[in-house]
C-alpha atoms as a PDB file:
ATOM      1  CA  UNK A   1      78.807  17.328  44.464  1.00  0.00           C
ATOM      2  CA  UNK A   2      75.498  17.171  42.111  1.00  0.00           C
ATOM      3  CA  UNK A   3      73.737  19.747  41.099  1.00  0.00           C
ATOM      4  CA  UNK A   4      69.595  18.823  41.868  1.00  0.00           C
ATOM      5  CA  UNK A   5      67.004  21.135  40.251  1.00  0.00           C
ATOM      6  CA  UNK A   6      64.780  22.262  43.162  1.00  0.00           C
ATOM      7  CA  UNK A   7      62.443  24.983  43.596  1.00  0.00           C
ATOM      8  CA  UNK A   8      63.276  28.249  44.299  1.00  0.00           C
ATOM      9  CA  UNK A   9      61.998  28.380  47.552  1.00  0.00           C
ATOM     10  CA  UNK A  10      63.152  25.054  48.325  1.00  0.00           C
ATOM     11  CA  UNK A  11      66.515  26.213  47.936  1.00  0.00           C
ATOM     12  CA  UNK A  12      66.094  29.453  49.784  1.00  0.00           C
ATOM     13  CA  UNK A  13      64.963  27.452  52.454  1.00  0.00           C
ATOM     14  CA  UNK A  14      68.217  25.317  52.256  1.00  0.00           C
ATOM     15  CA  UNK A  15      70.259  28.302  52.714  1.00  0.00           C
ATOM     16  CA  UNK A  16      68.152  29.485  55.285  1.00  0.00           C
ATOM     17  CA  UNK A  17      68.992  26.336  57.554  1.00  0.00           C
ATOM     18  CA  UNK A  18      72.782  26.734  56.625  1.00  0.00           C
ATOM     19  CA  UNK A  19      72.756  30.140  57.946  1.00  0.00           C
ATOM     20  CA  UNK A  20      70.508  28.946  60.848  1.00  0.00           C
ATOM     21  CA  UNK A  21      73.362  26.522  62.058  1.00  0.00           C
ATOM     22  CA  UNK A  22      76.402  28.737  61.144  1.00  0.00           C
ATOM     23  CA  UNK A  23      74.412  31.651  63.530  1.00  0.00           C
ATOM     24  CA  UNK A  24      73.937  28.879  66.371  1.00  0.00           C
ATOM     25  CA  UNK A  25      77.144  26.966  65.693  1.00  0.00           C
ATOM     26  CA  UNK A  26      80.056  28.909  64.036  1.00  0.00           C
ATOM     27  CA  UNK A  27      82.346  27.314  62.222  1.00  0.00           C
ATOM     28  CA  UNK A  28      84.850  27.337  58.922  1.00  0.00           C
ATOM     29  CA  UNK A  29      82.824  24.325  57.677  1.00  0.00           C
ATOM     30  CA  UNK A  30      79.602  25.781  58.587  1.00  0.00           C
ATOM     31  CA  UNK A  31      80.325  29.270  56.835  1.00  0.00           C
ATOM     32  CA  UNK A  32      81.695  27.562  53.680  1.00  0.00           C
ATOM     33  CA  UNK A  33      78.823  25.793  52.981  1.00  0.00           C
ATOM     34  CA  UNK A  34      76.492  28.811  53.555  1.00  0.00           C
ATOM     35  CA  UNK A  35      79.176  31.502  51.432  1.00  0.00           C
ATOM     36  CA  UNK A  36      78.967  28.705  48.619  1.00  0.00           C
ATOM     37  CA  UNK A  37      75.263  28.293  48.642  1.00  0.00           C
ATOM     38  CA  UNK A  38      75.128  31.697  48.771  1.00  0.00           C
ATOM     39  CA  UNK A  39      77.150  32.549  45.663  1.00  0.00           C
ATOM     40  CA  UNK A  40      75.449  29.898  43.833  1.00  0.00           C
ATOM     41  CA  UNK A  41      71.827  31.191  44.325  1.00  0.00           C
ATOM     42  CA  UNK A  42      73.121  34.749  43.496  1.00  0.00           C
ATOM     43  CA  UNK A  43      75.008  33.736  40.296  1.00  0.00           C
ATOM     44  CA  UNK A  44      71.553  32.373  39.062  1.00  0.00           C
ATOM     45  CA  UNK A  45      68.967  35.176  40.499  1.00  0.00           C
ATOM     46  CA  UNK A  46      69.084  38.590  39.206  1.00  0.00           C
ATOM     47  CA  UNK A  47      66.269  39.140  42.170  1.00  0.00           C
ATOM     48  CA  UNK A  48      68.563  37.649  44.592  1.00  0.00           C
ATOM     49  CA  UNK A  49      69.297  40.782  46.983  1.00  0.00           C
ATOM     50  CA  UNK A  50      65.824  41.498  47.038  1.00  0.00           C
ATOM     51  CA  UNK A  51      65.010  37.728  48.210  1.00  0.00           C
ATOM     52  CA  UNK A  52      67.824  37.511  50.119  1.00  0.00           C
ATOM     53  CA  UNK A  53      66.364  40.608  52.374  1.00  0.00           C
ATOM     54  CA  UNK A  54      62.816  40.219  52.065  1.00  0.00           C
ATOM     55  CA  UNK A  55      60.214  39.244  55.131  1.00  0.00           C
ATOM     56  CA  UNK A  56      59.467  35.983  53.819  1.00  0.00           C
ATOM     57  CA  UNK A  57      63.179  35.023  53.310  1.00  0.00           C
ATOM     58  CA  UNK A  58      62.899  36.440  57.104  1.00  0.00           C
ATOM     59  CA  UNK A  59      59.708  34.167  57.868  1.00  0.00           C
ATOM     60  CA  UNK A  60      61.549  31.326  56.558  1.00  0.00           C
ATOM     61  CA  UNK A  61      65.111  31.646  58.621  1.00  0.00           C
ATOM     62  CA  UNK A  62      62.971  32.106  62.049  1.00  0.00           C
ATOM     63  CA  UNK A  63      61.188  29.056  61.599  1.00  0.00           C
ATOM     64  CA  UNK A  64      63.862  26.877  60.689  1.00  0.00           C
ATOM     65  CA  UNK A  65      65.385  28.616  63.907  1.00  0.00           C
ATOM     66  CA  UNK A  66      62.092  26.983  65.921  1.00  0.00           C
ATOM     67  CA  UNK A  67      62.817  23.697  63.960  1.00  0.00           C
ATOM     68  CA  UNK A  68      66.239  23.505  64.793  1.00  0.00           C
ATOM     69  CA  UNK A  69      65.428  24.538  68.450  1.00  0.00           C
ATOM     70  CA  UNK A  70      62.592  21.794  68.884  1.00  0.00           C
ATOM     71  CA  UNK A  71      64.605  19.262  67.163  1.00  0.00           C
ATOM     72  CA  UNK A  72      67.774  19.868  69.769  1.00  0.00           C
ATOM     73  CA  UNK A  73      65.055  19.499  72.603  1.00  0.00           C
ATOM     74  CA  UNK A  74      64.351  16.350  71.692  1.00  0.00           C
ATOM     75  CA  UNK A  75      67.743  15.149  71.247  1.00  0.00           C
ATOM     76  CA  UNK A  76      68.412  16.587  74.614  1.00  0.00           C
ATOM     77  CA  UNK A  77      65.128  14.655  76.040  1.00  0.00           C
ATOM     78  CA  UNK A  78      63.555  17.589  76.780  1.00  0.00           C
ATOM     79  CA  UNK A  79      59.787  17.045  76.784  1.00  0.00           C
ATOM     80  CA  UNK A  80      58.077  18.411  73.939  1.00  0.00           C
ATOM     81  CA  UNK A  81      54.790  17.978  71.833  1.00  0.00           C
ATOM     82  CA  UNK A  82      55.059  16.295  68.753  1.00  0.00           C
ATOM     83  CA  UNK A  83      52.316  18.550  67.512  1.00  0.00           C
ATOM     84  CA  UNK A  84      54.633  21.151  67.999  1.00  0.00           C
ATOM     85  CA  UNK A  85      57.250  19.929  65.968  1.00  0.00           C
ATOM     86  CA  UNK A  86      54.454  19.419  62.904  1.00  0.00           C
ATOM     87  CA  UNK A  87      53.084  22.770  63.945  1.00  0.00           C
ATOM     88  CA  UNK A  88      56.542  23.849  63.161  1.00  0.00           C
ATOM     89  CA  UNK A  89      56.818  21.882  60.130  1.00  0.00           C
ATOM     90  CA  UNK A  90      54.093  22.867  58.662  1.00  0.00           C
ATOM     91  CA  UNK A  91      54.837  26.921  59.422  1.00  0.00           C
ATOM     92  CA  UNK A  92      57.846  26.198  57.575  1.00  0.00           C
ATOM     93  CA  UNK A  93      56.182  24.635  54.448  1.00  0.00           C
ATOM     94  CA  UNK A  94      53.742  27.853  54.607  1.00  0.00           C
ATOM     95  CA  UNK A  95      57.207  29.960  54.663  1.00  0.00           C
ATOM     96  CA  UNK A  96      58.471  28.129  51.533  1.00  0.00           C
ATOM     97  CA  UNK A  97      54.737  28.610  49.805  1.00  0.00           C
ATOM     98  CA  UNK A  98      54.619  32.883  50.641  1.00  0.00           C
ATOM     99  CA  UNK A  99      58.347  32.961  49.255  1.00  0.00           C
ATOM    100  CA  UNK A 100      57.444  31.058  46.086  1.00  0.00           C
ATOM    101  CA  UNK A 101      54.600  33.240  45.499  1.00  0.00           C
ATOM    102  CA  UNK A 102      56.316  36.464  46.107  1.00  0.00           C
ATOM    103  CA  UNK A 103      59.337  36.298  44.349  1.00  0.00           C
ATOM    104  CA  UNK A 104      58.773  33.714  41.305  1.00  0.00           C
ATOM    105  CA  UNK A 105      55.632  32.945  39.037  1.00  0.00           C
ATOM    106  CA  UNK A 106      55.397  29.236  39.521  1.00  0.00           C
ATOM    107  CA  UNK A 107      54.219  27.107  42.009  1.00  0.00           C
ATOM    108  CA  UNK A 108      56.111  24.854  44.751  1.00  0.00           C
ATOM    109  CA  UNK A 109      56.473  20.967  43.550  1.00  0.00           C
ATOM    110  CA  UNK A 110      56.010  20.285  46.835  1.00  0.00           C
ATOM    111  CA  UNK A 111      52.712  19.132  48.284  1.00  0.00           C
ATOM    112  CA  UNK A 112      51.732  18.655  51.991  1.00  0.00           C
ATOM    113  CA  UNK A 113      49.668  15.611  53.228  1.00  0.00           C
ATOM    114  CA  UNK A 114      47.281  16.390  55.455  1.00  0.00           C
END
């Protein structure tokens, strides 16, 4: 394993999709990877309970939810928009950008082309 310096919210939203396919599809593996995530945000984050419950940590977990849901549609050839899987994408980027702002004082790396 590497350790990869990240934005906050970039990791949040990392977590987020663990938890997102642990909730859908339980396993050992699954939960491992989320616990360890987990305990390596908290160790860093003195705010971490408050992230960890807040609406946009919230926001964030639902949309990955949609992602994950749109994504297994296609993979499952079940007709679907791409503009509805950027629609999704892009709710998700908007996610990452209201937890950044809330919770820490700098700004995402990340940048959207549009």
């Amino acid at each position: 394993m590497i350790n990869l310096e990240v934005d906050e919210a970039y990791a949040f939203d990392y977590l987020s999709i663990l938890q997102v396919k642990n909730d859908l599809f339980p396993s050992e593996y699954k939960m491992a990877a989320y616990e360890k995530c987990f305990l390596f945000l908290k160790e860093q984050l003195e705010n971490y309970n408050s992230i960890i419950n807040s609406e946009e940590y919230k926001n964030l977990y639902e949309i990955n939810k949609v992602t994950f849901d749109l994504v297994n549609q296609v993979r499952n050839n079940i007709p679907i928009t791409a503009k509805s899987v950027d629609d999704a994408n892009m709710e998700r980027y908007y996610c990452k950008l209201a937890l950044q702002k809330k919770h820490f004082s700098n700004e995402l790396v990340e940048q959207k082309i549009i």
